[in-house]
C-alpha atoms as a PDB file:
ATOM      1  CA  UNK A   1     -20.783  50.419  97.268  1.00  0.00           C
ATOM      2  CA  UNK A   2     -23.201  52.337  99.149  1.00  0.00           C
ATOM      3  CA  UNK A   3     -26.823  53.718  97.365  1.00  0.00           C
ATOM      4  CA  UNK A   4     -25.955  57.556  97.538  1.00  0.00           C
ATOM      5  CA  UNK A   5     -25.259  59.409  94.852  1.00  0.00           C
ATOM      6  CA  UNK A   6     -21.555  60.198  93.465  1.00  0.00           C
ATOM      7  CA  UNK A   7     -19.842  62.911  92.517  1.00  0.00           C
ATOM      8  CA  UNK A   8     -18.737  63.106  88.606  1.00  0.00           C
ATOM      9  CA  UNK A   9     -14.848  63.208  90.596  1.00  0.00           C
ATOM     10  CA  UNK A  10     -15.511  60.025  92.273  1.00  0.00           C
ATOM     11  CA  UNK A  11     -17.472  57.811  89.309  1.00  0.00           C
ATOM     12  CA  UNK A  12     -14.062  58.633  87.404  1.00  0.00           C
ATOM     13  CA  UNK A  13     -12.465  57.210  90.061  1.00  0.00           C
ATOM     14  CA  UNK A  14     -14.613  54.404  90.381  1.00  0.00           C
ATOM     15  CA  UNK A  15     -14.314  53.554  86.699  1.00  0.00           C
ATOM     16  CA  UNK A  16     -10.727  53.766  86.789  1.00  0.00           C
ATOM     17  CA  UNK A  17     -10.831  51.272  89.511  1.00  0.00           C
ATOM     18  CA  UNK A  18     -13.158  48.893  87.719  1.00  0.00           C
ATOM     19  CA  UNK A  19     -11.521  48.767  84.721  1.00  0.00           C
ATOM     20  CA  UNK A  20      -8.031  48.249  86.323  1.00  0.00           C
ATOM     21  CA  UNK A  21      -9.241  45.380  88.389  1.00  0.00           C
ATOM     22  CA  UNK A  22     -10.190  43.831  84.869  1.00  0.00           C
ATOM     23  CA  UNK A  23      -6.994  45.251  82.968  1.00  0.00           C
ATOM     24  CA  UNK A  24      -9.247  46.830  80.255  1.00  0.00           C
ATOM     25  CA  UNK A  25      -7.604  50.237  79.534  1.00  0.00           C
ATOM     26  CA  UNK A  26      -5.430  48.098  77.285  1.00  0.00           C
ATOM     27  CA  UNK A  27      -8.855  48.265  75.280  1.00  0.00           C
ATOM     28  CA  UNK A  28      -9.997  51.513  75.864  1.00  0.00           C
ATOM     29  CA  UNK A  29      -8.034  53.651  73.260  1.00  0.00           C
ATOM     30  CA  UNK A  30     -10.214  56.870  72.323  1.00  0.00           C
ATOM     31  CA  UNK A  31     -11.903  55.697  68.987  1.00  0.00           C
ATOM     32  CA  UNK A  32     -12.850  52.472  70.272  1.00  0.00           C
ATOM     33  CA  UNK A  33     -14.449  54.424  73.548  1.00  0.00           C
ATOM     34  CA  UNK A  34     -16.201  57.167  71.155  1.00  0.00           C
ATOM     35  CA  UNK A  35     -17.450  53.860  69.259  1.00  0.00           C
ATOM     36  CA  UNK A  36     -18.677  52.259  72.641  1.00  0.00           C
ATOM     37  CA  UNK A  37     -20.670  55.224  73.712  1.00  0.00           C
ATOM     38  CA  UNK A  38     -22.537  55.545  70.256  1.00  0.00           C
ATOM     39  CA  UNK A  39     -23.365  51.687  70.618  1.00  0.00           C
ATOM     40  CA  UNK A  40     -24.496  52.514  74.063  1.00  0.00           C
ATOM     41  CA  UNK A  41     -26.766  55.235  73.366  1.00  0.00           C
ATOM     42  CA  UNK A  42     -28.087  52.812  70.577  1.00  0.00           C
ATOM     43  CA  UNK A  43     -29.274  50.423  73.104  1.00  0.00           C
ATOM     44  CA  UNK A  44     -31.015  53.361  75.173  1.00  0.00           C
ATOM     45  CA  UNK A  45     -32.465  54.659  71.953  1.00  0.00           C
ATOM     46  CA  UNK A  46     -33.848  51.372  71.180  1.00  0.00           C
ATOM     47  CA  UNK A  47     -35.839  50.899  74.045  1.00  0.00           C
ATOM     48  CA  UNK A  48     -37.616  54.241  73.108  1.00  0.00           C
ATOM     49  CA  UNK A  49     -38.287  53.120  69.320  1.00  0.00           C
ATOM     50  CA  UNK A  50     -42.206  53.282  68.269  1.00  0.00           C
ATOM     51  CA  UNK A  51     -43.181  55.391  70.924  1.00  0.00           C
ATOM     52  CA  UNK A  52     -46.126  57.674  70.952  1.00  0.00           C
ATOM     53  CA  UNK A  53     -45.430  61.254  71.347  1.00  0.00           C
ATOM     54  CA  UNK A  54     -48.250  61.021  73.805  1.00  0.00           C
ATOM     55  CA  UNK A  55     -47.643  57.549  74.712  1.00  0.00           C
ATOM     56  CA  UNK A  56     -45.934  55.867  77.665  1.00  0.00           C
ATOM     57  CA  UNK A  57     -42.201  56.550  77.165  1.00  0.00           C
ATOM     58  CA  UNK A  58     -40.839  53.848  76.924  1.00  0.00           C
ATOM     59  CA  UNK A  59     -43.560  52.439  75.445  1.00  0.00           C
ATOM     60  CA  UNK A  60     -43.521  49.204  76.821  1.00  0.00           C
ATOM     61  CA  UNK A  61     -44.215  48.553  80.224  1.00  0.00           C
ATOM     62  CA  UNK A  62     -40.911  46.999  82.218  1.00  0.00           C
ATOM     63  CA  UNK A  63     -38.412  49.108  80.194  1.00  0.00           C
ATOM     64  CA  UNK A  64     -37.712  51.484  82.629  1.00  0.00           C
ATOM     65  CA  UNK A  65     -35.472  49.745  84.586  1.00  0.00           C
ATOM     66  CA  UNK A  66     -33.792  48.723  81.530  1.00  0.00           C
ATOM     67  CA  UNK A  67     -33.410  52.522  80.476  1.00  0.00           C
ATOM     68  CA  UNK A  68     -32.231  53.331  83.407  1.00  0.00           C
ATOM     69  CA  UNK A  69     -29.100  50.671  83.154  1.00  0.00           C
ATOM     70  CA  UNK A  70     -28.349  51.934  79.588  1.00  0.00           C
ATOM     71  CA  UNK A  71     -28.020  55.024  80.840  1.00  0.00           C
ATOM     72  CA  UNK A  72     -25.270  53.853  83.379  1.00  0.00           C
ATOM     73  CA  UNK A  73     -23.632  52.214  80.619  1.00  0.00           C
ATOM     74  CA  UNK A  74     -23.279  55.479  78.506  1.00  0.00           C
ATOM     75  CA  UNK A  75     -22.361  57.443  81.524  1.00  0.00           C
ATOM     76  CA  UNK A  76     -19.798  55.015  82.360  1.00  0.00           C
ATOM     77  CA  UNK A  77     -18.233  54.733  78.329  1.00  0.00           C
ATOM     78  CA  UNK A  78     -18.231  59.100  78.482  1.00  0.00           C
ATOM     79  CA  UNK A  79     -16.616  58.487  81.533  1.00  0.00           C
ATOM     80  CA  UNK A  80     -13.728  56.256  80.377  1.00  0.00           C
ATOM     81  CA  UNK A  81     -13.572  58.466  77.101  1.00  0.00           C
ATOM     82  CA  UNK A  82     -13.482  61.906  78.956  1.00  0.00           C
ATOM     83  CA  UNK A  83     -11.027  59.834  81.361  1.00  0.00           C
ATOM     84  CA  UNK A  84      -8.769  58.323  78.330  1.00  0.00           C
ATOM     85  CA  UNK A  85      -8.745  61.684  77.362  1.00  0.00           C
ATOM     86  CA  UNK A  86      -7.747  63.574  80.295  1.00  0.00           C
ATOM     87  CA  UNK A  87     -10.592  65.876  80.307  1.00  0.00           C
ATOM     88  CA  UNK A  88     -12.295  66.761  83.517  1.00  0.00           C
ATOM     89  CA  UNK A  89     -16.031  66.343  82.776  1.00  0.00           C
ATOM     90  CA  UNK A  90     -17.781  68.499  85.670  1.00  0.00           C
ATOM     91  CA  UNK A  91     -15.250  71.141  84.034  1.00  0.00           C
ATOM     92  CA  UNK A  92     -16.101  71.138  80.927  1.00  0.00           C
ATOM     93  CA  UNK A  93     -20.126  70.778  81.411  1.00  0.00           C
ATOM     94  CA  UNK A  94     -19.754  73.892  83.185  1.00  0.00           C
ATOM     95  CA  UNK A  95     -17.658  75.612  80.548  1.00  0.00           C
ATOM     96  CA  UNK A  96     -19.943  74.541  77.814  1.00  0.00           C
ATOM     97  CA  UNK A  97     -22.800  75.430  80.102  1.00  0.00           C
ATOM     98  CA  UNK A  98     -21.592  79.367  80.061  1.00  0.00           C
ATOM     99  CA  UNK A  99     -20.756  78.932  76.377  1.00  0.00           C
ATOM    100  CA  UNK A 100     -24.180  77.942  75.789  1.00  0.00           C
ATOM    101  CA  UNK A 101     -25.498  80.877  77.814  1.00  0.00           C
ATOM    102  CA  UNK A 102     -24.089  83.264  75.798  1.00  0.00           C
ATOM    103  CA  UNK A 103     -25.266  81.392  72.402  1.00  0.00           C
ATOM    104  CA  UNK A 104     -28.884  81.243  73.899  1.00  0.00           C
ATOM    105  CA  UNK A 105     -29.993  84.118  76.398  1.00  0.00           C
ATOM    106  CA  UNK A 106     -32.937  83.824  77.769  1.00  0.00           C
ATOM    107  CA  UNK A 107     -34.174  86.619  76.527  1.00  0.00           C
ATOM    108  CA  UNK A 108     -34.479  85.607  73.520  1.00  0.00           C
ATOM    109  CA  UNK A 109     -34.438  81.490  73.920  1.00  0.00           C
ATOM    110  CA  UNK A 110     -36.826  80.793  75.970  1.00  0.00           C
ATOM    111  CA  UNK A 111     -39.064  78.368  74.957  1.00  0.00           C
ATOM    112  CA  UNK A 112     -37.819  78.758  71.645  1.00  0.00           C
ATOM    113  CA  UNK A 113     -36.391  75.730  69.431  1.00  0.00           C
ATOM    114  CA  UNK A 114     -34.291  77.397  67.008  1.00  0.00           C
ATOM    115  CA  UNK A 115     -30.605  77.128  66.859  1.00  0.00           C
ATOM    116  CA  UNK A 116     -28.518  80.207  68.280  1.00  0.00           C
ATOM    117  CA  UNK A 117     -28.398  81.459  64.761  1.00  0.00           C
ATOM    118  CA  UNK A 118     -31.993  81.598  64.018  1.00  0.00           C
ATOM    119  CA  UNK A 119     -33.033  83.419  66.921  1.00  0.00           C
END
């Protein structure tokens, strides 16, 4: 594969094509997916654990490589999932995106922590 930079159309692809090479979608029902990604973000999450809020994030030096391969693998497990579940993910970022706008304007969000209902 070349090093450029893929559209979200064209990882799905890709990850369809991987995991048919390897005849894996017998595996890849939704719940075990959904339980895949959470393990996934688990490894990420781990490589953050005892950091400093000022500190080095992560906090130990070498890790960022490693983050940056977990978050491959939890791209590619919402991938399959969004995939398994025929749901176009550049789609519905962008319609969650405009829901989100209307929940948050920046009017009154900006820079502002609070849920949509505390504002």
């Amino acid at each position: 594969m070349a090093d450029h930079s893929f559209t979200l159309s064209e990882l799905s692809e890709l990850t369809k094509a991987f995991n048919a090479e390897r005849d894996w979608d017998q595996y890849h029902c939704p719940r075990n997916l959904a339980m895949a990604l959470s393990v996934e973000v688990g490894e990420l999450l781990e490589l953050f654990l005892w950091s400093k809020d000022d500190g080095p994030q992560p906090p130990v030096a070498g890790r960022d490589e490693r983050a940056r391969h977990e978050l491959a693998d939890v791209a590619i497990c919402l991938i399959n999932l969004a995939n398994k579940l025929d749901v176009d993910l550049g789609l519905a970022v962008t319609e969650k995106l405009k829901i989100n706008a209307e929940k948050y304007p920046v009017e009154k969000a900006r820079g502002r922590m609070e849920k949509s209902t505390e504002l």
